[in-house]
Protein backbone atom coordinates (compact mmCIF):
# COMPACT_ATOMS: atom_id res chain seq x y z
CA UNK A 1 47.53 -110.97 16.52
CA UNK A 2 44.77 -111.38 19.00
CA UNK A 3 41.40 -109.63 18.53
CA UNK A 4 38.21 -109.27 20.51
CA UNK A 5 35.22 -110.40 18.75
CA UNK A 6 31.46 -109.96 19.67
CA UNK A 7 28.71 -111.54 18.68
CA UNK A 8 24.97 -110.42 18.69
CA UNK A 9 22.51 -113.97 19.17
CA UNK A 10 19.30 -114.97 19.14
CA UNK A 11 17.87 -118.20 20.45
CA UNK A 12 15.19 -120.10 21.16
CA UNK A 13 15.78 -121.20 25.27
CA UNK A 14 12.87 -123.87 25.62
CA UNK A 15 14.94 -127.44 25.59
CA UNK A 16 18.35 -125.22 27.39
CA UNK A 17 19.26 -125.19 30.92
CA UNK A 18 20.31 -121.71 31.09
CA UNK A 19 22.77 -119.97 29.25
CA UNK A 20 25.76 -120.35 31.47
CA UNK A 21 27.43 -123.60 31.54
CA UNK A 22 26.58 -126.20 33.52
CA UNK A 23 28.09 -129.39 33.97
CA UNK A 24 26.23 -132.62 31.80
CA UNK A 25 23.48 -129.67 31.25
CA UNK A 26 22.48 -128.94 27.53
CA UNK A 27 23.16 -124.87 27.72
CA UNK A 28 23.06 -121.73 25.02
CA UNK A 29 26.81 -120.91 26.35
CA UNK A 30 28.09 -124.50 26.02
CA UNK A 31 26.82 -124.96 21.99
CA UNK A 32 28.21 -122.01 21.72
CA UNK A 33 31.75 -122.34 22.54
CA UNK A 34 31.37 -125.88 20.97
CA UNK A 35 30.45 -124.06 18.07
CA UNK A 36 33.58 -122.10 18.04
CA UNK A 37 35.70 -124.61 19.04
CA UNK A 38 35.08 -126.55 16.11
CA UNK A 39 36.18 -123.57 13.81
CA UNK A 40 39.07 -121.94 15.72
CA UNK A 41 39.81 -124.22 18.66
CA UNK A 42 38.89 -124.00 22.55
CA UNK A 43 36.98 -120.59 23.54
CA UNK A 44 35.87 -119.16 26.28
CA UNK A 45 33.41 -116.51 26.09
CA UNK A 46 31.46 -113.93 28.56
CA UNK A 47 27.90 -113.32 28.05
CA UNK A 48 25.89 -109.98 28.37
CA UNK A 49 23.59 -111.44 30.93
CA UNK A 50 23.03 -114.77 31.96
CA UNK A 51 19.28 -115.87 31.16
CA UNK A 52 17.33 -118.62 32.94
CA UNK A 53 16.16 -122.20 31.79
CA UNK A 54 13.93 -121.44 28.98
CA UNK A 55 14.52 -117.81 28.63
CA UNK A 56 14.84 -116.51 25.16
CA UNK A 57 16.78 -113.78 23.26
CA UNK A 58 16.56 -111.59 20.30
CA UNK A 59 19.76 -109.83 21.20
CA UNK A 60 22.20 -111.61 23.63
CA UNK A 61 25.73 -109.77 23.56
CA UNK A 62 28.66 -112.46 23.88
CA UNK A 63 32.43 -111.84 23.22
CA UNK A 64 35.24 -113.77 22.76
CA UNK A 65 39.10 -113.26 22.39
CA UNK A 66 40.59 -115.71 18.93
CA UNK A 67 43.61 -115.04 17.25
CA UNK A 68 41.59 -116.52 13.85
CA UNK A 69 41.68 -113.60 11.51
CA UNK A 70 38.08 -113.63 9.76
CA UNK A 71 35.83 -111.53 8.41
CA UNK A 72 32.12 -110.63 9.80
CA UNK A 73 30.08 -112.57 7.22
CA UNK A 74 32.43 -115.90 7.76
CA UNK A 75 32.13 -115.69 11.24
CA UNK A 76 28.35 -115.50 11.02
CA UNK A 77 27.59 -118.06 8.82
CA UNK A 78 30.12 -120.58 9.74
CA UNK A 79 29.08 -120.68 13.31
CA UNK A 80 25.26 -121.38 12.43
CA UNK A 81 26.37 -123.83 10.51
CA UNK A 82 27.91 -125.90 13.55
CA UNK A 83 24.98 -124.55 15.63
CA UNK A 84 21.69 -126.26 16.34
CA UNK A 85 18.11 -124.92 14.54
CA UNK A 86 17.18 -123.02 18.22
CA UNK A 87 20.49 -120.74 18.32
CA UNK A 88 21.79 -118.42 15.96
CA UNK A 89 24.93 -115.28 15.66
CA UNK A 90 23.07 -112.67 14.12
CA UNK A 91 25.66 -109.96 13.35
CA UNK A 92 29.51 -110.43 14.55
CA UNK A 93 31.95 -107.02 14.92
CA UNK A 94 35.56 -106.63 16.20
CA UNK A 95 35.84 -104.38 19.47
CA UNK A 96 38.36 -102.66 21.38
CA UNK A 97 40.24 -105.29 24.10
CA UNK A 98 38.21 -103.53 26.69
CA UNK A 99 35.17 -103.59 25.74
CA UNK A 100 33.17 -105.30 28.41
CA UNK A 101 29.76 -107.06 27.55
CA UNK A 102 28.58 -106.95 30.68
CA UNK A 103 29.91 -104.34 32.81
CA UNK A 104 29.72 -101.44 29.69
CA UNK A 105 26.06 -102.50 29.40
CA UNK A 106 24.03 -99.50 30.07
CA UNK A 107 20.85 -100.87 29.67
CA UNK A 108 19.14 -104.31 29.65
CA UNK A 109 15.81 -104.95 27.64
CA UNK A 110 13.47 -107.69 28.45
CA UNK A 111 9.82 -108.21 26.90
CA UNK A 112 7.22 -110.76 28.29
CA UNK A 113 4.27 -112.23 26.30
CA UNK A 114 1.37 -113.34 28.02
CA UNK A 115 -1.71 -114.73 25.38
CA UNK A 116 -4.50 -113.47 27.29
CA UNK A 117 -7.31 -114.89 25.18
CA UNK A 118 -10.60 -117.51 25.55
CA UNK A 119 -8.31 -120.22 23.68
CA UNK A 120 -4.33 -121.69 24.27
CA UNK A 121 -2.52 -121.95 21.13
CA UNK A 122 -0.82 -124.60 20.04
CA UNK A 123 1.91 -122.69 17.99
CA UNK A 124 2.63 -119.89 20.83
CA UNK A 125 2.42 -122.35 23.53
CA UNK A 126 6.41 -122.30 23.74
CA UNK A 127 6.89 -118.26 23.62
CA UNK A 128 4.03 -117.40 25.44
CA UNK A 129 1.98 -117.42 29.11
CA UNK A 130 -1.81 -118.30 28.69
CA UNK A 131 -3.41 -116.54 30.77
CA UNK A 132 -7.34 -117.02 29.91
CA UNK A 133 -9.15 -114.54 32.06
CA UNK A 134 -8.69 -110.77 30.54
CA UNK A 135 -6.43 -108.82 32.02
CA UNK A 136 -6.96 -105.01 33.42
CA UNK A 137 -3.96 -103.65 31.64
CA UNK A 138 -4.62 -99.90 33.04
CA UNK A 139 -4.26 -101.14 36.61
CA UNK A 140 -1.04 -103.31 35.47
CA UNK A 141 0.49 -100.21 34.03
CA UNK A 142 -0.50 -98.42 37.09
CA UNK A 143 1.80 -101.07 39.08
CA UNK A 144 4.24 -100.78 36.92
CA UNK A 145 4.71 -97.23 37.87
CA UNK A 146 5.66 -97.81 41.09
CA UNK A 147 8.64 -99.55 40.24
CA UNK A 148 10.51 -97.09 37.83
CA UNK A 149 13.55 -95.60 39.23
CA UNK A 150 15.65 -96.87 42.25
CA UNK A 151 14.66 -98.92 44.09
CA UNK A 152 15.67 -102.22 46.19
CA UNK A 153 13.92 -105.17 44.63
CA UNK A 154 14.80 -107.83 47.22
CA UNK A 155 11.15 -108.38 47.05
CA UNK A 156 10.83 -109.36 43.60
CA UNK A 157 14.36 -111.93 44.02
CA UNK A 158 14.36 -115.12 46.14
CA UNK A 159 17.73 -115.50 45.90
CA UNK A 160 20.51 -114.73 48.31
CA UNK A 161 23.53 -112.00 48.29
CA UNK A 162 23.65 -108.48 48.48
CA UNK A 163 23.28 -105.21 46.34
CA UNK A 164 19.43 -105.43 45.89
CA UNK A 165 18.98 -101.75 44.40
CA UNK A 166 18.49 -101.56 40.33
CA UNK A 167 17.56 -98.17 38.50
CA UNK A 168 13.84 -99.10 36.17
CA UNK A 169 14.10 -96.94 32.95
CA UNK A 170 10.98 -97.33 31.62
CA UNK A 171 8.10 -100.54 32.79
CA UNK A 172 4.87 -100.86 30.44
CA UNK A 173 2.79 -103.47 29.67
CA UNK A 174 0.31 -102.95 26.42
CA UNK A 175 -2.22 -105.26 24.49
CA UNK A 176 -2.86 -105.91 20.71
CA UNK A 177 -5.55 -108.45 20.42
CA UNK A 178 -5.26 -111.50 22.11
CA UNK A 179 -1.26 -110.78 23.07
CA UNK A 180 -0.53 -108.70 26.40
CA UNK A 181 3.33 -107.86 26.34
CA UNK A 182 5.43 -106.17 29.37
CA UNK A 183 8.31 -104.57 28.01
CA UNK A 184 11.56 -103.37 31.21
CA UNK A 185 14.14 -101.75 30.49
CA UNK A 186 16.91 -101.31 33.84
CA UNK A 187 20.24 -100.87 34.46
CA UNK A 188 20.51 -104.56 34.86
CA UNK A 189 18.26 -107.24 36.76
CA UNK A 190 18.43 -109.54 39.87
CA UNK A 191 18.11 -113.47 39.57
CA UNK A 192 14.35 -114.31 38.27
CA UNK A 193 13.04 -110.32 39.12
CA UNK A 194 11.49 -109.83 36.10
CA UNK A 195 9.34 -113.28 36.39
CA UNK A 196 8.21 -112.31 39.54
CA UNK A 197 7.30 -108.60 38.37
CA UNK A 198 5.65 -110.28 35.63
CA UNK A 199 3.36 -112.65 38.02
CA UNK A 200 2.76 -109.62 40.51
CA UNK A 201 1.21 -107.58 37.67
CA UNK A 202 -0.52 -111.11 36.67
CA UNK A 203 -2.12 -111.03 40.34
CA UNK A 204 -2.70 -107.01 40.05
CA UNK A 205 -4.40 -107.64 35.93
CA UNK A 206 -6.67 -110.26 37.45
CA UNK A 207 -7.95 -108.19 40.56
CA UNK A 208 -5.99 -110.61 42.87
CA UNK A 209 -4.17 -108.02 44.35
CA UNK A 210 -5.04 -103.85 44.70
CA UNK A 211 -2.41 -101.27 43.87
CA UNK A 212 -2.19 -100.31 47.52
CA UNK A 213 -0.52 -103.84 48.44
CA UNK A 214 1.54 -104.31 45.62
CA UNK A 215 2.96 -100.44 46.43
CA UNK A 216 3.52 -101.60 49.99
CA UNK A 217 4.82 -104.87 48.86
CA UNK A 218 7.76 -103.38 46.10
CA UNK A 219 8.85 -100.87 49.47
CA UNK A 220 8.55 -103.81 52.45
CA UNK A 221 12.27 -104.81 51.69
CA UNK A 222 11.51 -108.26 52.20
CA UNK A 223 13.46 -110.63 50.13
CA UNK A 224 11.15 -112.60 47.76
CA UNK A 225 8.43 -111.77 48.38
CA UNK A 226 6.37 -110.78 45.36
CA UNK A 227 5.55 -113.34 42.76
CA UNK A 228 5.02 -116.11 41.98
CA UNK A 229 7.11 -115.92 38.92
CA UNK A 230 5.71 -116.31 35.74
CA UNK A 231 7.15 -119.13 33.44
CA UNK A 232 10.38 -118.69 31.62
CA UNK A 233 8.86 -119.56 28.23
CA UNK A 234 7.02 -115.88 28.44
CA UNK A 235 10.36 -113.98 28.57
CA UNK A 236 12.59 -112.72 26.11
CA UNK A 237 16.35 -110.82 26.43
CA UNK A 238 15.45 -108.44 23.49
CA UNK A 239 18.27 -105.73 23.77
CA UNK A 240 21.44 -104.73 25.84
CA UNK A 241 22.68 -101.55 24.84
CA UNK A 242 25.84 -99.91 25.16
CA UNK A 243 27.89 -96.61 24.95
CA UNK A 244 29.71 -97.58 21.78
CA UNK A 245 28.75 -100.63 20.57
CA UNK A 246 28.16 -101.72 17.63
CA UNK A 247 31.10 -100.29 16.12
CA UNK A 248 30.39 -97.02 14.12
CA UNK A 249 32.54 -98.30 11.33
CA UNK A 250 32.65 -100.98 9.14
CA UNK A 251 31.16 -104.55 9.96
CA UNK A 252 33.14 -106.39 7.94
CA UNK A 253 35.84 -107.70 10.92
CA UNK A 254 39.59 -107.07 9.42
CA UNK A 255 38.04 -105.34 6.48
């Protein structure tokens, strides 16, 4: 018998190179699969979306095809048990041989935390931007704006290769206390666009750039040119949601 599993994981990305493999690069895929290999042998599994160096996720979607018959709770708590302190399965379901992580993925969610406060912090300085001066978060949000719906964001991606135009659900950014967060939610995302949304509403928050320009900016076309992207250590994977998944029935794999 050969089953599809998927996992749900969360993981710190600050000493990673990425999640996908690379070769002699520490990465969130390759511990992984390491992971699983020591419990049912060699795996190879696909990833919901493949975050940067340093990125971070509260719910990456990964799945995986075994013929190892176990149920949810063994799969969970054997694999952080092989798995380093910075990475671990959070919930683990069976799933129809066609479900695709990536390509069933309506939705992607991403948040960003930016400490925008007098003083660093020594305890969020891994999972957060300092950004000292305050921010203007009503003329952020008023950016933001102008990038929900379809759009081409060449601008906002340095990288190369076609199909530039993503569908923004919803783009916010809102403050409590000293921690601003912008929260995107979008059909899915081009290579290192939502660091460089991030450090365009940065620039727009700290008066370094009107609403006018940044409107003419996300419309010019022009490949990479908004930015500069914000630090990876700000950004977090925090939900990919799907038609059908999780399972509506029982969580208990084989049960």
């Amino acid at each position: 018998m050969v089953a599809k599993v998927a996992l749900v994981v969360e993981y710190d990305g600050t000493r990673y190179c990425g999640f996908q493999l690379q070769e002699n690069m520490s990465t969130i895929q390759g511990e992984l699969e390491r992971a699983l290999g020591k419990l049912v042998g060699e795996i190879h599994l696909t990833a919901a979306s493949r975050t940067d160096a340093g990125v971070h996720a509260k719910g990456q979607v990964v799945s995986f095809r075994t013929t190892k018959i176990l149920p949810s709770e063994v799969w969970i708590k054997a694999l952080n048990f092989y798995l380093p302190q910075d990475i671990a399965v959070k919930a683990a379901y069976e799933v129809d041989d066609n479900f695709n992580v990536r390509r069933d993925a309506l939705s992607r969610e991403y948040y960003y935390w930016i400490l925008n406060g007098p003083c660093r912090s020594p305890l969020w300085r891994r999972f957060t931007f300092f950004v000292p001066k305050v921010l203007d978060i009503e003329a952020m949000n008023d950016a933001c704006h102008l990038i929900v719906g379809e759009h081409d964001f060449a601008p906002f991606s340095p990288g190369g290769g076609e199909g530039t135009v993503r569908t923004i659900y919803k783009a916010e950014v809102y403050a409590e206390n000293d921690l601003a967060t912008f929260s995107v939610v979008a059909n899915s995302f081009l290579p290192h666009q939502v660091r460089h949304t991030i450090g365009s509403l940065i620039r727009v928050g700290l008066g370094k750039m009107d609403i006018d320009t940044f409107g003419k900016l996300v419309s010019s076309g022009q490949r990479g040119i908004m930015g500069p992207a914000a630090p990876a250590r700000g950004l977090y994977l925090a939900k990919v949601n799907y038609p059908n998944f999780p399972p509506k029935r029982n969580e208990n794999l084989y049960s």
